[in-house]
Protein backbone atom coordinates (compact mmCIF):
# COMPACT_ATOMS: atom_id res chain seq x y z
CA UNK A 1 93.53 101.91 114.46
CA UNK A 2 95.22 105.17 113.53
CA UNK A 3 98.83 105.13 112.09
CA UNK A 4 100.36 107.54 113.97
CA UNK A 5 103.44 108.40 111.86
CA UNK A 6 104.67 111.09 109.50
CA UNK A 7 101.45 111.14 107.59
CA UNK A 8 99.03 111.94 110.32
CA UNK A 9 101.16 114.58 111.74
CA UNK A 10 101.85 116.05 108.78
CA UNK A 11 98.13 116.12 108.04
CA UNK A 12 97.63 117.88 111.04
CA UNK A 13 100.32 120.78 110.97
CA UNK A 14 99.03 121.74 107.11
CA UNK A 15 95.18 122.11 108.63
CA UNK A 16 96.58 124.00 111.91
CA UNK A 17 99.62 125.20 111.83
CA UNK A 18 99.31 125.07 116.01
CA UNK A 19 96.82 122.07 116.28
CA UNK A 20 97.15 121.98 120.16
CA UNK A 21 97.47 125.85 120.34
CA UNK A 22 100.62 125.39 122.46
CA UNK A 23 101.55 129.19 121.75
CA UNK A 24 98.25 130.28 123.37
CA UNK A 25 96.77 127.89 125.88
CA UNK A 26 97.38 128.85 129.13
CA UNK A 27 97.02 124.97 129.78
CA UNK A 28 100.38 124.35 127.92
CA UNK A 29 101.90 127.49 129.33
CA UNK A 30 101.31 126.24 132.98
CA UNK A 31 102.26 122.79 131.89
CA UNK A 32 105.57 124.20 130.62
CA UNK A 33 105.94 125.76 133.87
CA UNK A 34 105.53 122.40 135.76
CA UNK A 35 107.49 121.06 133.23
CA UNK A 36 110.76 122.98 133.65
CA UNK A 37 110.22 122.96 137.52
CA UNK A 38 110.52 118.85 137.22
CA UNK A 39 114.16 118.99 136.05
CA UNK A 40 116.27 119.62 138.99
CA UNK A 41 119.29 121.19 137.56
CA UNK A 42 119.47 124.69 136.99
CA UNK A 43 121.71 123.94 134.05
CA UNK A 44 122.55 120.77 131.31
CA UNK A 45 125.28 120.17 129.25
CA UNK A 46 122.92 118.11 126.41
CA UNK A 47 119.41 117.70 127.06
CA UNK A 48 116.97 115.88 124.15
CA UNK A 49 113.41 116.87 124.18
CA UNK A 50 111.59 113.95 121.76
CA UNK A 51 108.04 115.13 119.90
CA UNK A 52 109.37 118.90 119.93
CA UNK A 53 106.43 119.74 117.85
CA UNK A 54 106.38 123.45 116.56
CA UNK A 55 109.21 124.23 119.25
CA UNK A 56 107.76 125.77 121.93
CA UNK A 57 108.44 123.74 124.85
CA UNK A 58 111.86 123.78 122.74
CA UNK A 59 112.43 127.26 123.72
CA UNK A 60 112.51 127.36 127.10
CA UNK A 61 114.87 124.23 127.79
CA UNK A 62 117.15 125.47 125.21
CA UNK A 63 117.41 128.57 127.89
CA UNK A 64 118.73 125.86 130.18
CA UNK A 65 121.04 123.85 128.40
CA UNK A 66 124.39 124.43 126.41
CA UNK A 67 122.96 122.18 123.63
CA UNK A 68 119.42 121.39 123.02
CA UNK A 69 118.61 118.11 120.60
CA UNK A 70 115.02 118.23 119.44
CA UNK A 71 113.15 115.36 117.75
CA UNK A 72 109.95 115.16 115.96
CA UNK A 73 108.45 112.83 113.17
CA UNK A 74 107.00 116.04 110.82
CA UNK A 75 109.28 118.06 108.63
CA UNK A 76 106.14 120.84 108.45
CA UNK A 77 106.36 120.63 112.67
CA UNK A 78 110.35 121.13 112.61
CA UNK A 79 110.01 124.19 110.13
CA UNK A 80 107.54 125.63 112.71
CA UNK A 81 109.96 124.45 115.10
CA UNK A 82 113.15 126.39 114.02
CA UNK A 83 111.45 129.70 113.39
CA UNK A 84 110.30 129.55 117.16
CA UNK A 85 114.09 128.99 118.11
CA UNK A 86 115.53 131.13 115.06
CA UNK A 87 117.24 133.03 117.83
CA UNK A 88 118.76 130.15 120.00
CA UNK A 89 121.75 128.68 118.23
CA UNK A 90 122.17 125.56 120.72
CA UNK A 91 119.13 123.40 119.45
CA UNK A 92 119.70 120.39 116.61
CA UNK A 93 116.59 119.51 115.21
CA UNK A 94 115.97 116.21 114.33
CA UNK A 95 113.60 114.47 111.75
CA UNK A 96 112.77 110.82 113.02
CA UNK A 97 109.65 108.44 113.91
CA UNK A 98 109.77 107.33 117.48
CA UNK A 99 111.56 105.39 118.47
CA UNK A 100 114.33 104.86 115.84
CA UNK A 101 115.89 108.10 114.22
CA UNK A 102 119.54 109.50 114.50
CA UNK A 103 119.17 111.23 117.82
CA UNK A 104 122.24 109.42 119.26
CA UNK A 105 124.05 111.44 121.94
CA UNK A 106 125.38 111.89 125.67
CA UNK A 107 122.67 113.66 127.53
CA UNK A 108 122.12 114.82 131.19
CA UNK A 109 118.19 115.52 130.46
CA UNK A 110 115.70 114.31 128.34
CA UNK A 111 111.93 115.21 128.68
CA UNK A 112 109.33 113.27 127.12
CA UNK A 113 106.24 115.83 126.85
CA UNK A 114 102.61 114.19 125.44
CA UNK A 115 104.28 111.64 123.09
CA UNK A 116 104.06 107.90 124.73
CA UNK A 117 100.60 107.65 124.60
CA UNK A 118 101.00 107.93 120.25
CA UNK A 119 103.13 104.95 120.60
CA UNK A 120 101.92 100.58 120.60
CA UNK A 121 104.30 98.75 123.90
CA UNK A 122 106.73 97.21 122.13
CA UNK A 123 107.99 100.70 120.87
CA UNK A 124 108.14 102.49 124.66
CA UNK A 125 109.90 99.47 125.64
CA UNK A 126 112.48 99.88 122.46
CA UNK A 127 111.99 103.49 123.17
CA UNK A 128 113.22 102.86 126.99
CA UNK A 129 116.02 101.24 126.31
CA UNK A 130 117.30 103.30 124.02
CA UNK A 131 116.97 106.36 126.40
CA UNK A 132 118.81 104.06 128.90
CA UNK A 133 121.28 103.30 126.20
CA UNK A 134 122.46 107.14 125.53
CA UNK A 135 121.41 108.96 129.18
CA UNK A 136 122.55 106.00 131.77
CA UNK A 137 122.70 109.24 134.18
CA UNK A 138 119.88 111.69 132.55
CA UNK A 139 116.84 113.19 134.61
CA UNK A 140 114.20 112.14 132.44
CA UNK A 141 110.82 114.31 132.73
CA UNK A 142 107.11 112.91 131.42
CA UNK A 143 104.36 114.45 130.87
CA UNK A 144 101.28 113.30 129.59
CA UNK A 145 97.61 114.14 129.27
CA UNK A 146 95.73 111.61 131.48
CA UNK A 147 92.34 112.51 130.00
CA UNK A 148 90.38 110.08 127.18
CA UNK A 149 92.78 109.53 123.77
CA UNK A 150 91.69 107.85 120.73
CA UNK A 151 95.53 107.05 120.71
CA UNK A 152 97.24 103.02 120.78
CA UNK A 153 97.39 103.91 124.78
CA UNK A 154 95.84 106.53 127.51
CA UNK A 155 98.16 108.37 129.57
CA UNK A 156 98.62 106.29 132.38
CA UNK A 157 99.03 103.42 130.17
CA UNK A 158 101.95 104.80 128.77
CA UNK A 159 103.68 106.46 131.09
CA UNK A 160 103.36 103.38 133.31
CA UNK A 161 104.72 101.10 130.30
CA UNK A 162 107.88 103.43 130.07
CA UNK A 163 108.47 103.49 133.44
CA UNK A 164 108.82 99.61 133.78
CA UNK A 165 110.59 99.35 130.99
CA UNK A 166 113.36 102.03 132.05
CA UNK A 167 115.28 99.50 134.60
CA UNK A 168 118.10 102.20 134.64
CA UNK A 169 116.27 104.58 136.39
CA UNK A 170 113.57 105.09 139.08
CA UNK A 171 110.72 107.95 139.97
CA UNK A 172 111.62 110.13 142.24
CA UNK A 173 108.57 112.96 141.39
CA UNK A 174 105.21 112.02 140.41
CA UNK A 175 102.10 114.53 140.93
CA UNK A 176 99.11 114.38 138.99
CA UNK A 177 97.51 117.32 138.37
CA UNK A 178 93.52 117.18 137.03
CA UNK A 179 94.76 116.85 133.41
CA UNK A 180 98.10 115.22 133.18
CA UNK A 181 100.66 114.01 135.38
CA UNK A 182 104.32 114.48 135.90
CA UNK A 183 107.00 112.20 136.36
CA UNK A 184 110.97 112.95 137.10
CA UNK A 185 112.79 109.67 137.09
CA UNK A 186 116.63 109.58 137.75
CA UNK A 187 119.26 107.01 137.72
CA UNK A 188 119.48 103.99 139.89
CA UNK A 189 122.43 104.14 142.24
């Protein structure tokens, strides 16, 4: 099995600076469409985005929240990442392997976009609870590629293992589109 850390992302980034061609697939631009239609709010006070990759995604919820903390595991990803945002001044980008890092903070959103499935159980479950831990209240957004991986878990898999492990908060979207599926979850009265 893969290790899916620092190493192979880095490895990635220096043969493609845009290995999933986020900037020009009109797959990611619909699913960042979908995306920001999941979050409910027109505005957030702090919203975390983990696995901000080269920062496009990042762009667009920066443009609705007053602070934006993004989080990804490669340094070569997060330079990418900051040139795309050069211009928005409310982002903090954050170096850190899912799921530790220093990404502690009080936030009203948090999207999780194409990362779970890159992750073994016991690290959603950590993962979980430490989303729990810092955004009690947070709409949380998923999305994630339900197609074949080569990855510790398919799509489903993962999503599904987050989900029980988030006992602080329940779906209240899910639609699954013919290659990924979205979920909004929000807190548990």
């Amino acid at each position: 099995m893969n290790d899916f850390g620092r190493a192979y992302f880095d490895a990635l980034y220096e043969a493609n600076p845009d290995p999933w061609h986020f900037r020009t697939s009109r797959y990611e631009q619909r699913k960042y469409a979908r995306t920001l239609d999941a979050l409910p709010r027109a505005r957030y006070s702090h919203l975390l985005e983990l696995g901000c990759s080269i920062g496009e995604l990042t762009r667009h919820l920066a443009l609705r929240a007053e602070r934006v903390t993004a989080v990804d595991v490669s340094p070569i990803a997060l330079e990418a990442a900051r040139k795309t945002c050069e211009a928005l001044p409310n982002i903090r980008f954050v170096q850190a392997l899912l799921p530790g890092g220093e990404w502690n903070g009080d936030y009203d959103a948090v999207v999780l976009s194409e990362i779970l499935y890159y992750l073994q159980p016991d690290a959603i479950a950590t993962l979980a609870g430490r989303i729990a831990c810092f955004a009690p209240k947070a709409d949380i957004v998923l999305v994630h590629w339900t197609g074949e991986t080569d990855y510790p878990l398919r799509g489903d898999e993962a999503v599904e293992c987050f989900i029980a492990h988030c006992a602080s908060h329940a779906v209240d979207m899910h639609e699954r589109l013919p290659e990924y599926r979205i979920e909004r979850l929000t807190a548990s009265p």
